[in-house]
C-alpha atoms as a PDB file:
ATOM      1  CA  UNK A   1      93.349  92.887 118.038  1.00  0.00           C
ATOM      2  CA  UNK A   2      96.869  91.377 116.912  1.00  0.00           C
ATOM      3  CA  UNK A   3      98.101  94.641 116.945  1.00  0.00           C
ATOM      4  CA  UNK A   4      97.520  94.713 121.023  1.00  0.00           C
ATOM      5  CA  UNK A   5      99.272  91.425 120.908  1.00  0.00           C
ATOM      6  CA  UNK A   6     102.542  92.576 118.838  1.00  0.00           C
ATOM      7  CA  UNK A   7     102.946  95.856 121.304  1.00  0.00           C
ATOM      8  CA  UNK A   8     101.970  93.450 124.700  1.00  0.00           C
ATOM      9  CA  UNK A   9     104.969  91.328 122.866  1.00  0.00           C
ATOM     10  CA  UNK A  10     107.096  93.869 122.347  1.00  0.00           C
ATOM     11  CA  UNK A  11     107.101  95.547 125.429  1.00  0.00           C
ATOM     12  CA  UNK A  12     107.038  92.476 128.134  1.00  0.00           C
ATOM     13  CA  UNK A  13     109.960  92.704 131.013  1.00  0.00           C
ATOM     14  CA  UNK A  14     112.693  90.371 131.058  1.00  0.00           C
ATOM     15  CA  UNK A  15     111.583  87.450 133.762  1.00  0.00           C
ATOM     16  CA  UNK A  16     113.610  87.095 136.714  1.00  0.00           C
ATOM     17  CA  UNK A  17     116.180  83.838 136.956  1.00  0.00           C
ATOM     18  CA  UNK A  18     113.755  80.650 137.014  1.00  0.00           C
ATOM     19  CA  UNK A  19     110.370  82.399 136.375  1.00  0.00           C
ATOM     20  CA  UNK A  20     108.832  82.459 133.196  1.00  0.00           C
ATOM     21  CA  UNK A  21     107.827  85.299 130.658  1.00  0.00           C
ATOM     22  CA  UNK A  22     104.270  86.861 131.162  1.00  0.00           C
ATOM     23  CA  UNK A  23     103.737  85.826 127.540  1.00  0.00           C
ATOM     24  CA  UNK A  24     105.238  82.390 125.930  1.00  0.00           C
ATOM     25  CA  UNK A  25     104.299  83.683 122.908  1.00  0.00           C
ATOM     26  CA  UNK A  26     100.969  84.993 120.712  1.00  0.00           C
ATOM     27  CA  UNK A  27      98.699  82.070 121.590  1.00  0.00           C
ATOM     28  CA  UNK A  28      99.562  82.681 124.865  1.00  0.00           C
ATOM     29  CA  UNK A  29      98.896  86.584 125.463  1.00  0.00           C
ATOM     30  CA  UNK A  30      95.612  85.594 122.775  1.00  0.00           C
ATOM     31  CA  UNK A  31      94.661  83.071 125.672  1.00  0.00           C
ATOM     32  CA  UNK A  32      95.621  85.842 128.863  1.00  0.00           C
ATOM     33  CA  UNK A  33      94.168  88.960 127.518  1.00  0.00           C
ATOM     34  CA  UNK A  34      90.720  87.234 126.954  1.00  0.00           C
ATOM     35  CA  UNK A  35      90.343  85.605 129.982  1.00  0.00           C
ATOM     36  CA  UNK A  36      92.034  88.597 132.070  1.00  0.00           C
ATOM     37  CA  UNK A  37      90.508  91.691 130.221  1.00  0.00           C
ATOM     38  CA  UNK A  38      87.766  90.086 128.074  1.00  0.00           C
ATOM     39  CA  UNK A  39      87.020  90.690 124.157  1.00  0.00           C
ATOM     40  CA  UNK A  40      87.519  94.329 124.576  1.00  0.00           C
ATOM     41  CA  UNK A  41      90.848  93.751 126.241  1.00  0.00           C
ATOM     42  CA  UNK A  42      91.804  92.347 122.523  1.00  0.00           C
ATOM     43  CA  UNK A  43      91.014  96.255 121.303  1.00  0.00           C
ATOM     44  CA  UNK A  44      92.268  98.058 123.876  1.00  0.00           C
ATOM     45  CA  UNK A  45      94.012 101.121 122.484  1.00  0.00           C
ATOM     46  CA  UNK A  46      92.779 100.939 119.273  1.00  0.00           C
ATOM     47  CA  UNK A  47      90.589 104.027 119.271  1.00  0.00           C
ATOM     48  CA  UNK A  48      93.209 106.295 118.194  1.00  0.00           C
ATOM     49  CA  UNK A  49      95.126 104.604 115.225  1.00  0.00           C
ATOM     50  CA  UNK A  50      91.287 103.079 113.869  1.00  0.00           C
ATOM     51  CA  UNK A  51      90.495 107.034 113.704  1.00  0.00           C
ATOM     52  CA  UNK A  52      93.565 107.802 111.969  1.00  0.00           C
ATOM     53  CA  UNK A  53      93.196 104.696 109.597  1.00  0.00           C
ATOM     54  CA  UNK A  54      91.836 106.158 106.677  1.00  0.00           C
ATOM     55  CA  UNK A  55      93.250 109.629 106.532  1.00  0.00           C
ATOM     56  CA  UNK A  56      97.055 107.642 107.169  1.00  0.00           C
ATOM     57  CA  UNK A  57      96.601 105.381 104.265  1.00  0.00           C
ATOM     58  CA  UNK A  58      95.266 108.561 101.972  1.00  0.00           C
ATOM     59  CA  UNK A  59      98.333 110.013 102.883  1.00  0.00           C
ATOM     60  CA  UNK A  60     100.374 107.015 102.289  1.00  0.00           C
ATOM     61  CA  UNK A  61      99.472 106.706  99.079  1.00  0.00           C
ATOM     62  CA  UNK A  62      99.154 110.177  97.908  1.00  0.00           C
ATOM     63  CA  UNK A  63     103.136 110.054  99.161  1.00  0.00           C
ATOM     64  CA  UNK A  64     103.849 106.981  96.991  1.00  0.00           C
ATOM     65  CA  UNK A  65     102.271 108.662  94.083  1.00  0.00           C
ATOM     66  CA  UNK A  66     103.952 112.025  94.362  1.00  0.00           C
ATOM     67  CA  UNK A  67     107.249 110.568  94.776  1.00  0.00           C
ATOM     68  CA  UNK A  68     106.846 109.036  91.588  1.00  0.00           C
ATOM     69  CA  UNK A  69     105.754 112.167  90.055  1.00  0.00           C
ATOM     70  CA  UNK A  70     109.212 113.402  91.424  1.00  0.00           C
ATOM     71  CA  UNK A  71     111.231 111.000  89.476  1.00  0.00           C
ATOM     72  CA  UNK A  72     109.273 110.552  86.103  1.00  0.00           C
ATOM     73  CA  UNK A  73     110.381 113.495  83.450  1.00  0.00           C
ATOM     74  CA  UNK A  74     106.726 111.958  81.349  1.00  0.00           C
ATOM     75  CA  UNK A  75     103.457 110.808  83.011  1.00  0.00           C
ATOM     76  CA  UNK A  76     104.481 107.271  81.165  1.00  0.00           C
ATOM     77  CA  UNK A  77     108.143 107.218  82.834  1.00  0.00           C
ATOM     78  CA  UNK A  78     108.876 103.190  84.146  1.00  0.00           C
ATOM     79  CA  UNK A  79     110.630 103.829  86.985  1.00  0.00           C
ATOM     80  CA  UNK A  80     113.419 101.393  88.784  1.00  0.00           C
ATOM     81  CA  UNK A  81     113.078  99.837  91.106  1.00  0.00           C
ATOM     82  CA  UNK A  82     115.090 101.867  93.340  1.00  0.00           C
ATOM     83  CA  UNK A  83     113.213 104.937  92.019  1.00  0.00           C
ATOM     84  CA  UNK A  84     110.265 102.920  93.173  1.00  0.00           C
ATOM     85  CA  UNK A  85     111.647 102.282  97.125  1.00  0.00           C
ATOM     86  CA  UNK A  86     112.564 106.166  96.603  1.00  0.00           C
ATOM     87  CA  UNK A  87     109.217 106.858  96.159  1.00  0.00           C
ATOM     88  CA  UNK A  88     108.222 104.302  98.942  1.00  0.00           C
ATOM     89  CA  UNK A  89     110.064 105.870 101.587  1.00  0.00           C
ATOM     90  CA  UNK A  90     108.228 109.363 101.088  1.00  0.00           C
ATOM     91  CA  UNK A  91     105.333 107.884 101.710  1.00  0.00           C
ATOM     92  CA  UNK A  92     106.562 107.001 105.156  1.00  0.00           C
ATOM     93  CA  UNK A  93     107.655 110.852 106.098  1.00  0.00           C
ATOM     94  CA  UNK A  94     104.455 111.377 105.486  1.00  0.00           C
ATOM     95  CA  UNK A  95     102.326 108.845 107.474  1.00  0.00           C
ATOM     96  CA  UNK A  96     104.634 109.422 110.301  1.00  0.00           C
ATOM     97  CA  UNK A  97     103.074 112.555 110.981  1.00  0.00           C
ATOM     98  CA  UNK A  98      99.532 110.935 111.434  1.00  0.00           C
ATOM     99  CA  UNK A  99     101.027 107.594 112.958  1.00  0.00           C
ATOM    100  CA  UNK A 100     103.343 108.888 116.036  1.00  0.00           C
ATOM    101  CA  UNK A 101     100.658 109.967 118.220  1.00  0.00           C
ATOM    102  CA  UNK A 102      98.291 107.389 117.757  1.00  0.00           C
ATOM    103  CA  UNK A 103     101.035 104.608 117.834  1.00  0.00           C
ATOM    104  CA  UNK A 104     102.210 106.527 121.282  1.00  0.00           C
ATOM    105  CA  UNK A 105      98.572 106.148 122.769  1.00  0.00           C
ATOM    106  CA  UNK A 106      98.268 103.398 121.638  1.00  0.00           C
ATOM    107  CA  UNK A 107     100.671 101.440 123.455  1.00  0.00           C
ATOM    108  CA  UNK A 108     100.493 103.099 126.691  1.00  0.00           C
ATOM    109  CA  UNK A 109      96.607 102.420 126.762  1.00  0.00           C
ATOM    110  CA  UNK A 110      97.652  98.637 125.896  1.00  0.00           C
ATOM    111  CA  UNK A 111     100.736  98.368 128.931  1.00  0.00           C
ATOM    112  CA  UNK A 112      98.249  99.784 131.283  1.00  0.00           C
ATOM    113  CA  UNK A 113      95.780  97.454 130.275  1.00  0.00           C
ATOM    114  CA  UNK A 114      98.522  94.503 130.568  1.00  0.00           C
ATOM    115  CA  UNK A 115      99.637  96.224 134.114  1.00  0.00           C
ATOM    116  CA  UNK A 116      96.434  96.947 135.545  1.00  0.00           C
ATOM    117  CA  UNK A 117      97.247 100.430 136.245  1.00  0.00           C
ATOM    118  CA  UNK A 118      94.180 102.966 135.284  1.00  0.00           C
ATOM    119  CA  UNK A 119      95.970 106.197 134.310  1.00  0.00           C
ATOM    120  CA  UNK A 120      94.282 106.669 131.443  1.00  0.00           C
ATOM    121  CA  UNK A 121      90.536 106.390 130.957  1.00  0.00           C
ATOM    122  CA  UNK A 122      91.113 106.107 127.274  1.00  0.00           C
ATOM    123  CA  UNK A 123      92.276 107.252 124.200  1.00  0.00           C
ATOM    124  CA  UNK A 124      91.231 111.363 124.615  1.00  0.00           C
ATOM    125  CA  UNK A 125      92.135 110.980 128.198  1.00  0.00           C
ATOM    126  CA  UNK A 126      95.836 109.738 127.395  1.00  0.00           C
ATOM    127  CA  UNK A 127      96.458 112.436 124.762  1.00  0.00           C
ATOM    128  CA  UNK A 128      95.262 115.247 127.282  1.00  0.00           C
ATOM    129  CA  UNK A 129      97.218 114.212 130.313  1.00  0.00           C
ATOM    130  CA  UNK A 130      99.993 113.812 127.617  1.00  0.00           C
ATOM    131  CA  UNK A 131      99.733 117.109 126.401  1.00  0.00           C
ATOM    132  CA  UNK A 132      99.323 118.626 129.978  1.00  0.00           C
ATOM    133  CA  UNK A 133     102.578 116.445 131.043  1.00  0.00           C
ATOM    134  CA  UNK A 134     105.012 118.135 128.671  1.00  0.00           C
ATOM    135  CA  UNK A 135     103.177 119.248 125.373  1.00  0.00           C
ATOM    136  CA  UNK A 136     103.040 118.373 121.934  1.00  0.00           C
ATOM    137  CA  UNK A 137     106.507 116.516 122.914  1.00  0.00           C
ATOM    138  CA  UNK A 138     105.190 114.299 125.052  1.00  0.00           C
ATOM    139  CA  UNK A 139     102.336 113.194 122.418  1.00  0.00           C
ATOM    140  CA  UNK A 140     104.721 112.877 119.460  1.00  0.00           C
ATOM    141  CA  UNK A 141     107.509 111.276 121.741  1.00  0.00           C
ATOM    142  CA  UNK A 142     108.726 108.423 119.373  1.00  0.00           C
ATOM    143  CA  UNK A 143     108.631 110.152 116.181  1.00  0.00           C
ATOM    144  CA  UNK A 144     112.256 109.707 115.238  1.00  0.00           C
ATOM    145  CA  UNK A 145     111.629 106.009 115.624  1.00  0.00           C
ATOM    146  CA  UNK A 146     108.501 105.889 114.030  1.00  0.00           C
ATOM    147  CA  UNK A 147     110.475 107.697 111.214  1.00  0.00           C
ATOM    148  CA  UNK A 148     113.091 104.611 111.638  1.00  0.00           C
ATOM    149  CA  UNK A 149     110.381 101.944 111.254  1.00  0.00           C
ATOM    150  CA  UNK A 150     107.939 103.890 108.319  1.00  0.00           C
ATOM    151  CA  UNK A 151     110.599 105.028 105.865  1.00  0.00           C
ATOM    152  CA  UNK A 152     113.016 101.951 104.926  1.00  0.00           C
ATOM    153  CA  UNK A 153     109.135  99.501 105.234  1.00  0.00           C
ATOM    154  CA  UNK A 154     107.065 101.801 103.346  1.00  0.00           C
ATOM    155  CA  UNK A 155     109.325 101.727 100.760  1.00  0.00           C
ATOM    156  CA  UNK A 156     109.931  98.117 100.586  1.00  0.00           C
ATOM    157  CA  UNK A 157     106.708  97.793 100.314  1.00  0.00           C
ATOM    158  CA  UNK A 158     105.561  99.687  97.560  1.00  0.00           C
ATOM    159  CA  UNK A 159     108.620  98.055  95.362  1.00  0.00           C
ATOM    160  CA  UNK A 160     107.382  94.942  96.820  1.00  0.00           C
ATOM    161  CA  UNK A 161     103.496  95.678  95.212  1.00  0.00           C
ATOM    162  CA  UNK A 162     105.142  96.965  92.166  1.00  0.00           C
ATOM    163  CA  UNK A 163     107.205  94.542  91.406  1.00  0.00           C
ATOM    164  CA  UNK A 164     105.209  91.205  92.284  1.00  0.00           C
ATOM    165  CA  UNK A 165     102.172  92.818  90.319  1.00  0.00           C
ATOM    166  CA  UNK A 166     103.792  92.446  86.780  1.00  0.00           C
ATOM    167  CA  UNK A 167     101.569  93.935  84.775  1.00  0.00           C
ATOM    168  CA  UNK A 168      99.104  96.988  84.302  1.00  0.00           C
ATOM    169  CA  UNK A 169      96.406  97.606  86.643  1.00  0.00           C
ATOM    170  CA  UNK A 170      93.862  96.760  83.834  1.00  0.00           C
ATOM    171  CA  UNK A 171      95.070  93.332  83.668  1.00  0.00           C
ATOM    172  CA  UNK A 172      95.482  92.400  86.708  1.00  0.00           C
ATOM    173  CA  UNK A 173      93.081  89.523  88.761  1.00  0.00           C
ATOM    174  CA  UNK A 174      91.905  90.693  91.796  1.00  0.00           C
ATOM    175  CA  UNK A 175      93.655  87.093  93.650  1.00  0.00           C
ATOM    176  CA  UNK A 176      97.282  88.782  91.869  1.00  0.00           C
ATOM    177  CA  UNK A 177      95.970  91.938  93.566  1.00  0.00           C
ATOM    178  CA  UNK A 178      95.660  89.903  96.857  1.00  0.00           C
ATOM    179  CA  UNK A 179      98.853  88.116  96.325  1.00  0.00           C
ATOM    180  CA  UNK A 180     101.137  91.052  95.403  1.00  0.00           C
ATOM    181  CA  UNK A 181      99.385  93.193  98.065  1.00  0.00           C
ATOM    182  CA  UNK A 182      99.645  90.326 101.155  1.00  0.00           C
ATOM    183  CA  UNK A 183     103.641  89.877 100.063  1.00  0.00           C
ATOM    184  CA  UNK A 184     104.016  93.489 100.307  1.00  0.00           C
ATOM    185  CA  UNK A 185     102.702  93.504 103.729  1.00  0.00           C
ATOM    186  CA  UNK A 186     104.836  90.638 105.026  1.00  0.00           C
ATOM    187  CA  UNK A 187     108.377  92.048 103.242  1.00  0.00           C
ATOM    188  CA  UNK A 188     106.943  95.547 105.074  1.00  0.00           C
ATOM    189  CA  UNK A 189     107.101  93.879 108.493  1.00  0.00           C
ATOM    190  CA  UNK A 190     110.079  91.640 108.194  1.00  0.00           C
ATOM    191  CA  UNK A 191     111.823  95.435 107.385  1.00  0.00           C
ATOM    192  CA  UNK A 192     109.675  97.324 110.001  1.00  0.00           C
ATOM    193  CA  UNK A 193     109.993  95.060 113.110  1.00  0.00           C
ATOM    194  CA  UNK A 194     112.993  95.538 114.944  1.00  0.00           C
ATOM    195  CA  UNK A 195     112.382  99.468 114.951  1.00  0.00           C
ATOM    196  CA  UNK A 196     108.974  98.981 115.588  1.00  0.00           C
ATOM    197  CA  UNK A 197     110.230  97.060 119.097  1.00  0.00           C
ATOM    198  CA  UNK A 198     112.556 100.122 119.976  1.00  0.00           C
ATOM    199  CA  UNK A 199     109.880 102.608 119.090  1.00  0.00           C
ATOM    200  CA  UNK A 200     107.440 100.430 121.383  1.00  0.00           C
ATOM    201  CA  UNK A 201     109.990  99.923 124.214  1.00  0.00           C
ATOM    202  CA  UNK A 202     110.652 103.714 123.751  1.00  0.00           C
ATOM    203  CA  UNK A 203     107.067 105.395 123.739  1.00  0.00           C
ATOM    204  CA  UNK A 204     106.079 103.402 127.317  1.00  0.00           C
ATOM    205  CA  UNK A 205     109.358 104.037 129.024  1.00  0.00           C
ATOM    206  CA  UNK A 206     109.005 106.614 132.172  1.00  0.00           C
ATOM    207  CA  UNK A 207     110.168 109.824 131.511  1.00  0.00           C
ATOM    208  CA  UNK A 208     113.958 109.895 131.410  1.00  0.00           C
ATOM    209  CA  UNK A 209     114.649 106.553 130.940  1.00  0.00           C
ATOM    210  CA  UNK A 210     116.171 106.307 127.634  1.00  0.00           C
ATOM    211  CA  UNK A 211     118.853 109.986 127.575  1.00  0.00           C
ATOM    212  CA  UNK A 212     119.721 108.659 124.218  1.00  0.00           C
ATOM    213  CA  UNK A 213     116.803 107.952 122.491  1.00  0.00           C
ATOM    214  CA  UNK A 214     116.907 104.349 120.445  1.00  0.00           C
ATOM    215  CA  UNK A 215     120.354 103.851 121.341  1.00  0.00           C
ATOM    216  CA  UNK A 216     119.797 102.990 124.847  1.00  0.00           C
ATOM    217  CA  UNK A 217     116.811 101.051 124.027  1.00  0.00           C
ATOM    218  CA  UNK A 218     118.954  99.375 121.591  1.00  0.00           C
ATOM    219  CA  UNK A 219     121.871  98.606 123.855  1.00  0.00           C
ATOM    220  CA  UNK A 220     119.213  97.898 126.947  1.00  0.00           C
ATOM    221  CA  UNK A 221     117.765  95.494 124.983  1.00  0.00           C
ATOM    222  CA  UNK A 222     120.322  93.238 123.068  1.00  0.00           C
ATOM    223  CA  UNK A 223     122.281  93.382 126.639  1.00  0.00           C
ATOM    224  CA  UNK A 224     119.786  91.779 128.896  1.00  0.00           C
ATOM    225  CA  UNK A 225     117.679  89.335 125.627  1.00  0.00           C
ATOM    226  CA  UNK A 226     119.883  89.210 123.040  1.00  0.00           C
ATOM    227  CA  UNK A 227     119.632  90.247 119.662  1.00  0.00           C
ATOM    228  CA  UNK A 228     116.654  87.496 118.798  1.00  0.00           C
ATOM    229  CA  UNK A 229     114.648  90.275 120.947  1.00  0.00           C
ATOM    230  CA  UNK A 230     114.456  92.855 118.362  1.00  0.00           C
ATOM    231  CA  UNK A 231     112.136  90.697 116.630  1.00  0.00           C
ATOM    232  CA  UNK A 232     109.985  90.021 119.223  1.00  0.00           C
ATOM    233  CA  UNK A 233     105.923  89.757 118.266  1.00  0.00           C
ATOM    234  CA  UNK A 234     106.616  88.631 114.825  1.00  0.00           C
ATOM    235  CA  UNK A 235     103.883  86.104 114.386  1.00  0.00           C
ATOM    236  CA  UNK A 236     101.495  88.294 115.920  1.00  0.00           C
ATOM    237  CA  UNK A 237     102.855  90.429 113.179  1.00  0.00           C
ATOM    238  CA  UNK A 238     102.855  87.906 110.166  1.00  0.00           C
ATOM    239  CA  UNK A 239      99.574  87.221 110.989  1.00  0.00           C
ATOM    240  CA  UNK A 240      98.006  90.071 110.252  1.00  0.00           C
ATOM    241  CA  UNK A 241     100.348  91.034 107.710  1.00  0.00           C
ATOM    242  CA  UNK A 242      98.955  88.984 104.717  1.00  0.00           C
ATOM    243  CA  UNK A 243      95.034  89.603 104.789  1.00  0.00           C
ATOM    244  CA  UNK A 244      95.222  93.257 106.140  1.00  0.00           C
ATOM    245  CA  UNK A 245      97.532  94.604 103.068  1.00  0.00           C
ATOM    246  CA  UNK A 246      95.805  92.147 100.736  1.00  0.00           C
ATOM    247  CA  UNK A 247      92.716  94.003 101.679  1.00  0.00           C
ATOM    248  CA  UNK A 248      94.549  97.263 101.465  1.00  0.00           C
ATOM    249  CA  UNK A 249      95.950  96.980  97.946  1.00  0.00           C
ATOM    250  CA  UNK A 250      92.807  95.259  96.818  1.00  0.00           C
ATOM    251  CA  UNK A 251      90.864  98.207  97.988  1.00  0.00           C
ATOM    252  CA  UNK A 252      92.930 100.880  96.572  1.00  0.00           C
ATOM    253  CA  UNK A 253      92.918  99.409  93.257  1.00  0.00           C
ATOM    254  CA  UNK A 254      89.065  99.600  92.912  1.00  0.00           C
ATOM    255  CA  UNK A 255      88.924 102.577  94.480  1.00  0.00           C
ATOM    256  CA  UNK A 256      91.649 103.897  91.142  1.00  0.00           C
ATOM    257  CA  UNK A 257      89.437 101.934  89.278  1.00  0.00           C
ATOM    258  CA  UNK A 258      86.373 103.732  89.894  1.00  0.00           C
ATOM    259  CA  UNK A 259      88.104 106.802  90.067  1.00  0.00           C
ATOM    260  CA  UNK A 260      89.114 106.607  86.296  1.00  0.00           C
ATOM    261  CA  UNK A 261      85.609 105.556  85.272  1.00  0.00           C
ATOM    262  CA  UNK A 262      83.871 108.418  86.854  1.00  0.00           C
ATOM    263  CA  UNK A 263      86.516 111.057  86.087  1.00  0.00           C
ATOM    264  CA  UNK A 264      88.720 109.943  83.273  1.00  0.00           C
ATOM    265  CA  UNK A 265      90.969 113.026  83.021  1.00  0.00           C
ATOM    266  CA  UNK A 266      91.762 113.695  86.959  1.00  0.00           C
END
C-alpha cells in the first residue's frame, strides 16, 4: 500500500494561494485514503505490478548476473566496483521492459481513485482502453523515464549489496543479509526518486501535455514547487525501502543457496 501513497504523493496539484495541499504528507494521505476509499483504497492499482513482481525481479537479477559475466575474463574475476554499478544498470534495461506498463496502470488506476473519476474498472480494463486509445504507445508511455529512474538505481543498488555484504555468500548471517539488502534498497531510492516523480507526473498527464517529454515535467515542476518537489513521497518511499529489499536479498540468497545444493554444477 505505500506504493499508492508515494504515486498519490507524487502526483498531487499545486494548492491554490491560502488553501492547503490534499496531502500534508504520508500520515496524512495513510489517514484520507482509508477513511475515503477504505482498506482496498490502500491497494488500489496494485494488480498489475503484484503480477509482474516475480517475473521483474527474475529478470533483474538474471541482468545483474549476466552483466557480470560480461566483465569477468574467469568465473572467479572480483570485479570493481564500477564494474559492479556496470553490471547494475543492465539489470535496469531489463526490468524496464516488464515495469513501464504496469508502473503506467498503475498510477492512473491510483489518480482516479484519488479523483473519483471511474474510467477504468481496473487493471485489464486500463490496459485495453489504453491500447484502444493509441496502441502499444499509449501502454508503454513513460518508458524513457522509467529507463531514467531503473538504470542509474539498479545499479547503485547492486554495488550497494555487494559492497556492504563483505564477504562470500557462505559466510554470511542472514541479519548481514538483511542489513546489506535493506541499505541497498534505501541508496536505490534516494537515486531513483526524483525520476520516479517525473515518470509519475508524466504517465497521468492528458494526452499532449508534456511535447517534450521529462523536460517539461521537469521545468513545470521546479517552476511552480521548487526543486524540494522532485523528492516528493520520500518517506512513503523510505518506508518501504528497508524491509521490502531486506526481504528481497534475503530471499534470493536462499533461493542461490538451494539452488547450489540441489544442482551443484548449474
Amino acid at each position: 500500500p505505500i506504493l499508492s501513497y508515494q504515486v498519490r504523493l507524487q502526483t498531487q496539484p499545486k494548492p491554490q494561494p491560502g488553501q492547503p495541499p490534499l496531502y500534508s504528507g504520508t500520515f496524512d494521505c495513510f489517514r484520507k485514503t482509508l477513511v475515503g476509499e477504505g482498506v482496498r483504497g490502500l491497494y488500489r492499482g496494485m494488480a498489475a505490478p503484484i503480477i509482474g513482481v516475480t517475473p521483474m525481479f527474475a529478470v533483474c537479477f538474471f541482468g545483474f548476473g549476466l552483466g557480470k559475466k560480461l566483465q569477468q575474463r574467469k568465473p572467479d574475476d572480483v570485479l570493481t566496483y564500477p564494474q559492479l554499478f556496470a553490471a547494475g544498470m543492465l539489470s535496469g534495461v531489463f526490468t524496464t521492459v516488464i515495469m513501464a506498463p504496469g508502473e503506467r496502470i498503475k498510477c492512473l488506476l491510483q489518480i482516479q481513485a484519488a479523483t473519483g473519476e471511474t474510467k477504468y474498472s481496473g487493471s485489464l480494463d486500463c490496459a485495453k482502453q489504453l491500447y484502444r486509445e493509441a496502441g502499444i504507445r499509449g501502454i508503454y508511455k513513460g518508458t524513457v523515464l522509467t529507463l531514467m529512474r531503473d538504470v542509474p538505481a539498479s545499479g547503485m543498488y547492486f554495488m550497494t549489496y555487494e559492497w556492504l555484504k563483505i564477504k562470500s555468500v557462505s559466510e554470511l548471517s542472514v541479519p548481514r543479509i538483511l542489513f546489506a539488502g535493506g541499505l541497498a534498497g534505501i541508496f536505490n531510492w534516494a537515486v531513483a526518486i526524483p525520476p520516479d516523480v517525473l515518470k509519475s507526473r508524466f504517465q497521468t498527464a492528458p494526452p499532449g501535455k508534456y511535447a517534450n517529454g521529462f523536460r517539461d515535467v521537469l521545468r513545470e515542476l521546479i517552476r511552480e514547487e521548487g526543486v524540494a518537489s522532485l523528492y516528493k513521497g520520500f518517506t512513503a518511499v523510505m518506508i518501504r525501502a528497508f524491509p521490502a529489499n531486506a526481504a528481497c536479498f534475503l530471499g534470493f540468497e536462499v533461493a542461490m543457496k538451494f539452488l547450489n545444493w540441489i544442482a551443484p554444477g548449474l
